[in-house]
Protein backbone atom coordinates (compact mmCIF):
# COMPACT_ATOMS: atom_id res chain seq x y z
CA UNK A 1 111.01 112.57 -65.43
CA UNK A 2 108.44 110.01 -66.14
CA UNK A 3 105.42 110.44 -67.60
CA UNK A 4 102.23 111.87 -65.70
CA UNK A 5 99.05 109.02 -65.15
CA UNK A 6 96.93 111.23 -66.25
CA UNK A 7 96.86 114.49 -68.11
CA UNK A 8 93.94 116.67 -68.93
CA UNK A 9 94.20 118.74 -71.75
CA UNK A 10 91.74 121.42 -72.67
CA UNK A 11 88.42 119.29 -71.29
CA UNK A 12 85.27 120.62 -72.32
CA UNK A 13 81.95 119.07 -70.96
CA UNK A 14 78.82 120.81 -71.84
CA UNK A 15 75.07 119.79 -71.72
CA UNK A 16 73.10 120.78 -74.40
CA UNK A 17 70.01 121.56 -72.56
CA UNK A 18 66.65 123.26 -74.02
CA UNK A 19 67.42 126.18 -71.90
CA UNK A 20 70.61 126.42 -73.39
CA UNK A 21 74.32 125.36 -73.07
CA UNK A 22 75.20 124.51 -69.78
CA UNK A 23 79.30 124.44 -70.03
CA UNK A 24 79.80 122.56 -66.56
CA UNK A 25 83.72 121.84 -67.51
CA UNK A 26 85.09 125.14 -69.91
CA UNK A 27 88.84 124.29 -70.52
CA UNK A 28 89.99 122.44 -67.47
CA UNK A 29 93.71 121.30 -68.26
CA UNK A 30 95.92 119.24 -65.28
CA UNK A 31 98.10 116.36 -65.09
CA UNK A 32 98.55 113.73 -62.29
CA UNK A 33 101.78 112.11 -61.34
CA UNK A 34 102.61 108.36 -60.56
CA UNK A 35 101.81 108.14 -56.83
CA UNK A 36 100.47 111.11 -57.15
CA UNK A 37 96.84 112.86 -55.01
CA UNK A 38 95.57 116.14 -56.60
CA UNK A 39 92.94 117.68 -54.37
CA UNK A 40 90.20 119.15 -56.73
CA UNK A 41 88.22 121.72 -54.53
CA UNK A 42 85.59 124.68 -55.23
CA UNK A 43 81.74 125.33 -54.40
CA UNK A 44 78.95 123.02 -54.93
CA UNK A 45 78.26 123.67 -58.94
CA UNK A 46 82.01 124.75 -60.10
CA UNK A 47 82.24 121.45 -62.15
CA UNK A 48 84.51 119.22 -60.26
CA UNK A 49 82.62 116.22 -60.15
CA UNK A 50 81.69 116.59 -63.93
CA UNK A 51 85.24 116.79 -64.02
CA UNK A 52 85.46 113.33 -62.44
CA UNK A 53 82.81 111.50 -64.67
CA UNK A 54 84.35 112.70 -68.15
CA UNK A 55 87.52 111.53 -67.19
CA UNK A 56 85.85 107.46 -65.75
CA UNK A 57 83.45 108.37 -69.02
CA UNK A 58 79.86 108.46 -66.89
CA UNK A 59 78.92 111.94 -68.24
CA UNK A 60 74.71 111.48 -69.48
CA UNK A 61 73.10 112.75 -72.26
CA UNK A 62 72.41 116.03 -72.89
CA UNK A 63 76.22 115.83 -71.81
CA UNK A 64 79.19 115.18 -73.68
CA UNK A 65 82.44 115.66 -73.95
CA UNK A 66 83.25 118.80 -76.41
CA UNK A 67 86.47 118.89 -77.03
CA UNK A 68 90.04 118.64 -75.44
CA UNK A 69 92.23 115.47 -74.29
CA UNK A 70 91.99 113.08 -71.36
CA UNK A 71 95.39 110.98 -71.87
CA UNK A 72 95.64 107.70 -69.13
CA UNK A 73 98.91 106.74 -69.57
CA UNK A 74 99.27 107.79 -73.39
CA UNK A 75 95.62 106.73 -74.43
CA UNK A 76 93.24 109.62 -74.61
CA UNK A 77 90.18 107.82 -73.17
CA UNK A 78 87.83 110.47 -74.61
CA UNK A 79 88.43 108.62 -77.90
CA UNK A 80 87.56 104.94 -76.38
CA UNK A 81 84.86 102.93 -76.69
CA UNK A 82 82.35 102.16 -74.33
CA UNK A 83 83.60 98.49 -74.60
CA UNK A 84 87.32 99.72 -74.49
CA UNK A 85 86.38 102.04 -71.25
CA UNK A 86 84.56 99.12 -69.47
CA UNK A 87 87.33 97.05 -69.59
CA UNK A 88 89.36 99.74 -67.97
CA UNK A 89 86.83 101.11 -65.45
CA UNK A 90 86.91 99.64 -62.18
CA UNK A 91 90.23 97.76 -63.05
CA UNK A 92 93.13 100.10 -63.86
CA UNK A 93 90.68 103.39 -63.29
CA UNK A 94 88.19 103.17 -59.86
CA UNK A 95 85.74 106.30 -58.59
CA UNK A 96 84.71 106.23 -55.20
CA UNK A 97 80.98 108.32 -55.40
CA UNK A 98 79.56 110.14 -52.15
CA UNK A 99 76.80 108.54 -52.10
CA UNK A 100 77.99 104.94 -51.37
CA UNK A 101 74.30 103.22 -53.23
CA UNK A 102 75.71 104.09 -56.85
CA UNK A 103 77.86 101.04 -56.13
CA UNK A 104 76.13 98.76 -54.04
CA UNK A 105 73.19 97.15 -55.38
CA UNK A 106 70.63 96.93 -52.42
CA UNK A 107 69.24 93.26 -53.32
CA UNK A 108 73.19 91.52 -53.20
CA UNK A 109 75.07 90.19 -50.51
CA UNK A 110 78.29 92.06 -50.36
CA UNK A 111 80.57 89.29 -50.63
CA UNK A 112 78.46 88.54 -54.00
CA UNK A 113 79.25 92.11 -55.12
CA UNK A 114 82.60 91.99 -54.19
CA UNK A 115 83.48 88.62 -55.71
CA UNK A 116 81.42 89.37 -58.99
CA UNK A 117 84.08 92.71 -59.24
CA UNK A 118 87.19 90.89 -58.50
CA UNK A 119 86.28 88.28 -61.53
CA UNK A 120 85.14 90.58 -63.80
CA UNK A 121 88.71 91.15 -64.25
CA UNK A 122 90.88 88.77 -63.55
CA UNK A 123 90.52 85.26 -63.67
CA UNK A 124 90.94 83.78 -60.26
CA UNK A 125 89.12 80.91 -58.33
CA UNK A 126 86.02 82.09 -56.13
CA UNK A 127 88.13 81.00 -53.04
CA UNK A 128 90.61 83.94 -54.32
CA UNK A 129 87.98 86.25 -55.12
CA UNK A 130 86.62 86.30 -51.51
CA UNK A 131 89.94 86.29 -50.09
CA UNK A 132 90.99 89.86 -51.60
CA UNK A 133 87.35 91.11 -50.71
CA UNK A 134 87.59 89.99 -47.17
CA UNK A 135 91.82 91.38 -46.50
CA UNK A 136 90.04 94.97 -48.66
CA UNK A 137 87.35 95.49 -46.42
CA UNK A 138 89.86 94.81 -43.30
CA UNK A 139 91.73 97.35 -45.25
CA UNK A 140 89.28 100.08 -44.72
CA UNK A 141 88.41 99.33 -41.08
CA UNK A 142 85.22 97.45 -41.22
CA UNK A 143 85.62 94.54 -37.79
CA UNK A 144 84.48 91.01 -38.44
CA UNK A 145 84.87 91.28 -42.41
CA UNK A 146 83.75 87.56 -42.49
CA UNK A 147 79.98 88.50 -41.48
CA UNK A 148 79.86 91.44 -42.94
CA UNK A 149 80.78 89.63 -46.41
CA UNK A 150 77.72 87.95 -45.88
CA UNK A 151 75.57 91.04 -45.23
CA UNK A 152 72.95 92.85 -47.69
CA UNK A 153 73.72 96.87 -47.65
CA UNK A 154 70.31 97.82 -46.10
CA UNK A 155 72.50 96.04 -42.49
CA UNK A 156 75.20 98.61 -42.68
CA UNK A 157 75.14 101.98 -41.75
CA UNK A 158 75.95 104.88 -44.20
CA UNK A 159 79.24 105.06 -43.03
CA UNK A 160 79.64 101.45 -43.05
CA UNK A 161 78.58 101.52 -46.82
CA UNK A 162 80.73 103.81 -47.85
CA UNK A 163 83.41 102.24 -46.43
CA UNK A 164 82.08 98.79 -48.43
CA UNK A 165 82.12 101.06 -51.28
CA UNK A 166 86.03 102.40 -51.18
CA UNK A 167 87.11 99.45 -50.50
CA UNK A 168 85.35 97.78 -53.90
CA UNK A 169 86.88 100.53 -55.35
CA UNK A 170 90.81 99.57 -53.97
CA UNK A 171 89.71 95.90 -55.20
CA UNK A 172 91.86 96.12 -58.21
CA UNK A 173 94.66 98.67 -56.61
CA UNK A 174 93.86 100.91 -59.91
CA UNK A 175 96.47 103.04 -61.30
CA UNK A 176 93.84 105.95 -60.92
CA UNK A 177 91.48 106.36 -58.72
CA UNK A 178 88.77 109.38 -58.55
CA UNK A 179 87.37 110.17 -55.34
CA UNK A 180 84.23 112.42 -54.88
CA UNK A 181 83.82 113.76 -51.45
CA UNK A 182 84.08 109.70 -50.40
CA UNK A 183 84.53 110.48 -46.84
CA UNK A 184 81.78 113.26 -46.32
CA UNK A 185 79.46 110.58 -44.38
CA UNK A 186 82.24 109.55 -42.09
CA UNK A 187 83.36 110.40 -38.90
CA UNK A 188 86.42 111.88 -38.45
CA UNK A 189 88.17 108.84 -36.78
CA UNK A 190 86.98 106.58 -39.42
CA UNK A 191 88.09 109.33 -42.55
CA UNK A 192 91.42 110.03 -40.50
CA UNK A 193 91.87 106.02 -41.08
CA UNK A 194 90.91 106.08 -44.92
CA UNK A 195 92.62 109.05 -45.51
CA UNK A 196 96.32 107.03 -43.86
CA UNK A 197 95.54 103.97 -46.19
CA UNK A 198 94.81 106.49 -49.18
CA UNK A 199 98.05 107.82 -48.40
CA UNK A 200 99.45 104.30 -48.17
CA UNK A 201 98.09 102.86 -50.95
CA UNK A 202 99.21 105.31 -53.75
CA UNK A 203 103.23 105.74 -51.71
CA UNK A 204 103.38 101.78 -52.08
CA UNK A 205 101.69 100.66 -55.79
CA UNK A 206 102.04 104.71 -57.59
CA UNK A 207 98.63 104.63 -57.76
CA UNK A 208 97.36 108.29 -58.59
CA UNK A 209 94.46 110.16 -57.01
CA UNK A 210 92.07 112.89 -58.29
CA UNK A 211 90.86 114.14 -54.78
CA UNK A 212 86.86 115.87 -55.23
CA UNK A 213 85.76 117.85 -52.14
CA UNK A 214 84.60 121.30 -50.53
CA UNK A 215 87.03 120.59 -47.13
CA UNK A 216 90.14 122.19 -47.72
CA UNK A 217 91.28 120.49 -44.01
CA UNK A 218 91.09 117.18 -45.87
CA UNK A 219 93.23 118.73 -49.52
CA UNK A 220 95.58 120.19 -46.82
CA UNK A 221 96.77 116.77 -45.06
CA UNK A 222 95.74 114.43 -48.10
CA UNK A 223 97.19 116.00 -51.48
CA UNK A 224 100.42 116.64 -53.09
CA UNK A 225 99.15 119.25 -55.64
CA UNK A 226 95.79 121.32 -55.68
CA UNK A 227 93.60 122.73 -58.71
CA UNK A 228 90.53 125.31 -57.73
CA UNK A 229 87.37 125.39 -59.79
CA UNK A 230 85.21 128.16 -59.77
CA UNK A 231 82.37 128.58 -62.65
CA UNK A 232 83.41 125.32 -64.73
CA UNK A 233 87.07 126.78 -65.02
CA UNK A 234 90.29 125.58 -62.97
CA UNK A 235 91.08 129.19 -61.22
CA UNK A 236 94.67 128.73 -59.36
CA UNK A 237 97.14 125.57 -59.54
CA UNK A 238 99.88 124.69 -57.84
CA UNK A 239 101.50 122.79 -55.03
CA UNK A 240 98.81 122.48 -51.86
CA UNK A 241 101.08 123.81 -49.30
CA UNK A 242 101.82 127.01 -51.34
CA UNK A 243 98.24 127.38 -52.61
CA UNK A 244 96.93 127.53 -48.81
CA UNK A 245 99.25 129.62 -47.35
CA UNK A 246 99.96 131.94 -49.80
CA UNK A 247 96.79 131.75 -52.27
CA UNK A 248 96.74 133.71 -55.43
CA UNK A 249 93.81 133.87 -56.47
CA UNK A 250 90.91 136.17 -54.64
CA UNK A 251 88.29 133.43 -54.69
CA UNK A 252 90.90 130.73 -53.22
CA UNK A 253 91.68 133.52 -50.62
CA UNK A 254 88.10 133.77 -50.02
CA UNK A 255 87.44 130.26 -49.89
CA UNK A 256 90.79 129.56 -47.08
CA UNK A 257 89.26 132.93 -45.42
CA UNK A 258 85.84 131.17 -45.02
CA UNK A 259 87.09 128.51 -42.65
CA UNK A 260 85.58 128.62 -39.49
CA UNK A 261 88.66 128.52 -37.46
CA UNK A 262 90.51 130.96 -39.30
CA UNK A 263 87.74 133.55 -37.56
CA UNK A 264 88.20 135.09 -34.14
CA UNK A 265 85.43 134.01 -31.74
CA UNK A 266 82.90 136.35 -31.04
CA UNK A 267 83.34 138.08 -34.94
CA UNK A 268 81.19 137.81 -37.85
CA UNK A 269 82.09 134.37 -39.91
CA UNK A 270 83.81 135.75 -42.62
CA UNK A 271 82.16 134.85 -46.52
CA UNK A 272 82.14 135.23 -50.76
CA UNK A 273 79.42 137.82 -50.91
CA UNK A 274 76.92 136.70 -53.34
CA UNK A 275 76.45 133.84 -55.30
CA UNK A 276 78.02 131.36 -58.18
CA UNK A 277 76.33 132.48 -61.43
CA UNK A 278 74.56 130.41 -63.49
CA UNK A 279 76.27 128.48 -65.97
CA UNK A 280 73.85 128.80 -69.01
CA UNK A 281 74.92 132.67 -68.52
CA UNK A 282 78.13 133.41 -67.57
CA UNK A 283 79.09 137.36 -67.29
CA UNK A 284 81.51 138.63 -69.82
CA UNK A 285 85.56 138.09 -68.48
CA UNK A 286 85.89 137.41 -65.67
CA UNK A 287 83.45 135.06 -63.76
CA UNK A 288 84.19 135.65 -60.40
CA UNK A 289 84.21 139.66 -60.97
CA UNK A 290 80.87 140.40 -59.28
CA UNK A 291 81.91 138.97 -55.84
CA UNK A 292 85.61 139.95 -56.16
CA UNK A 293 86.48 142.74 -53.79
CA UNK A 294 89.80 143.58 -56.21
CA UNK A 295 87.64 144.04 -59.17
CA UNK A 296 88.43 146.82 -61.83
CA UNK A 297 87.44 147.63 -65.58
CA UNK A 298 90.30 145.35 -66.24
CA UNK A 299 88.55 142.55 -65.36
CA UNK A 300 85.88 142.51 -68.18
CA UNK A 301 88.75 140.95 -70.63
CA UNK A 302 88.44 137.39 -70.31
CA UNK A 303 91.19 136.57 -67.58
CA UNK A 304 93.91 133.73 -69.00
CA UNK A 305 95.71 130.86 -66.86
CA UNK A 306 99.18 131.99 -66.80
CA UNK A 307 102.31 130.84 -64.51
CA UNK A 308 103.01 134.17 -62.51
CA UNK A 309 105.11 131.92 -59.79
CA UNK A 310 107.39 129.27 -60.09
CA UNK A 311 105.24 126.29 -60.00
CA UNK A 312 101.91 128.50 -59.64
CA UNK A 313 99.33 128.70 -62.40
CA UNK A 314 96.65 131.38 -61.87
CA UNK A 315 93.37 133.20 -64.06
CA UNK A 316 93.30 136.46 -62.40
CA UNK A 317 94.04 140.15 -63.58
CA UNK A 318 94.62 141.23 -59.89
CA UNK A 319 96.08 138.39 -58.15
CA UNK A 320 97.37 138.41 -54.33
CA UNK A 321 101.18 139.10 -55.20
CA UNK A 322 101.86 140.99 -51.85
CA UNK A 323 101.83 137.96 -49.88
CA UNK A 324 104.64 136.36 -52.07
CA UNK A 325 106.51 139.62 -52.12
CA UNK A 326 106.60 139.98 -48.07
CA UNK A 327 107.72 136.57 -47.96
């Protein structure tokens, strides 16, 4: 067995606000294997893209990292400096953001951001430079990648800069790559395209993948393993086939029963009653307990992530065993 890229251990983010502490990341542990995608999915607010900046080390003050591990191949990067993590951000570690203008500076040409990237690590001639940025942005579809190197990112379309802005990010074909709902302003055809060179890209170099989204649909045909976060907390864990067709977890099973086409037409859409509660104050046990339909007394004692399954990591009291036990 080789060693995982990554492995988060324990990850505490908080943000030490005058309102209080905001813990936006409360004890996420995972690990990612070489070649590996890991779909990271809950509701807007459950800390999965915090998740994604402590580990590329973007997290703003009043946030910080609190405590736990974030090992990259043996070095815990929450120990690095900033020098230490620039020289490994956006060369050996890449995040793709959703909104495509926290890469691109609007007043560049492309082919000037581009090259600038490509030599800010390794030390080619210009010639080379715009070479790999031309064959990258073929890579993720965009036609005519000579004129479009040329371009300023007000001429492209939002779709057109977030491809411009994936494909910066496969510049360096990182060993990890962090993804936050990239493909959100695409259309389908487009994201079915990234999503086969995604695939490609970590089955030929191992590099690993830290999926961030709310579309299971994309987690379902993308990743090898899955993590839910609900409330700042990793909830179930396990391999993504297993997770969505037998989920654990009531909030996963509400989330998978929430999908429009899982409904019958002409019924009520099916939903989480209620809403996520605040982070700055968090009911006692279990968060998820006043929306859970299999609440009990029980679930006042702070739920703990145990492996109840082969292979399947859950925080519940009451999970959905019947499922597993029909099967």
């Amino acid at each position: 067995m080789t060693a995982p890229t990554l492995e988060v251990r324990d990850l505490q983010t908080h943000f030490f606000t005058r309102a209080g502490v905001v813990k936006a990341v409360d004890g996420v542990s995972f690990s990612v294997g070489r070649g590996k995608v890991m779909g990271l999915v809950g509701e807007s607010g459950s800390g999965k893209s915090v998740t994604g900046f402590s580990i590329i080390g973007l997290v703003d003050p009043p946030g910080r990292i609190a405590g736990g591990s974030i090992l990259f191949q043996g070095r815990d990067l929450a120990k690095l400096s900033e020098e230490e993590m620039r020289d490994l951000r956006g060369n050996r570690i890449a995040m793709i953001f959703q909104d495509p203008m926290m890469t691109l500076n609007p007043v560049l040409r492309i082919d000037t951001q581009m090259i600038e990237t490509v030599l800010a690590h390794k030390k080619v001639s210009t010639e080379e430079a715009r070479q790999r940025a031309r064959d990258t942005l073929g890579m993720v579809g965009i036609p005519s990648p000579d004129e479009r190197l040329k371009a300023y990112p007000h001429q492209f379309s939002g779709g057109m800069r977030q491809r411009v802005a994936i494909a910066i990010a496969l510049l360096h074909e990182p060993q990890l790559i962090i993804a936050d709902e990239p493909t959100t302003a695409l259309d389908v055809t487009i994201q079915g395209q990234i999503l086969a060179e995604v695939q490609k890209l970590c089955a030929t170099t191992g590099t690993s993948m830290i999926w961030i989204t709310h579309d299971l649909s994309v987690v379902a045909g993308l990743a090898d393993d899955i993590a839910v976060m609900y409330a700042g907390r990793i909830v179930e864990k396990g391999v993504v086939g297993e997770v969505l067709d037998k989920p654990l977890h009531p909030y996963t099973h509400g989330l998978i029963g929430s999908v429009p086409s899982r409904n019958k037409r002409g019924e009520e859409l099916r939903q989480i009653p209620g809403m996520t509660p605040s982070l700055l104050n968090l009911p006692p046990g279990c968060a998820f307990r006043a929306r859970c339909p299999r609440a009990s007394e029980a679930c006042l004692a702070e739920p703990v992530m145990a492996e109840i399954l082969p292979g399947r990591e859950v925080r519940c009291i009451h999970p959905h065993l019947e499922a597993s036990e029909a099967a």
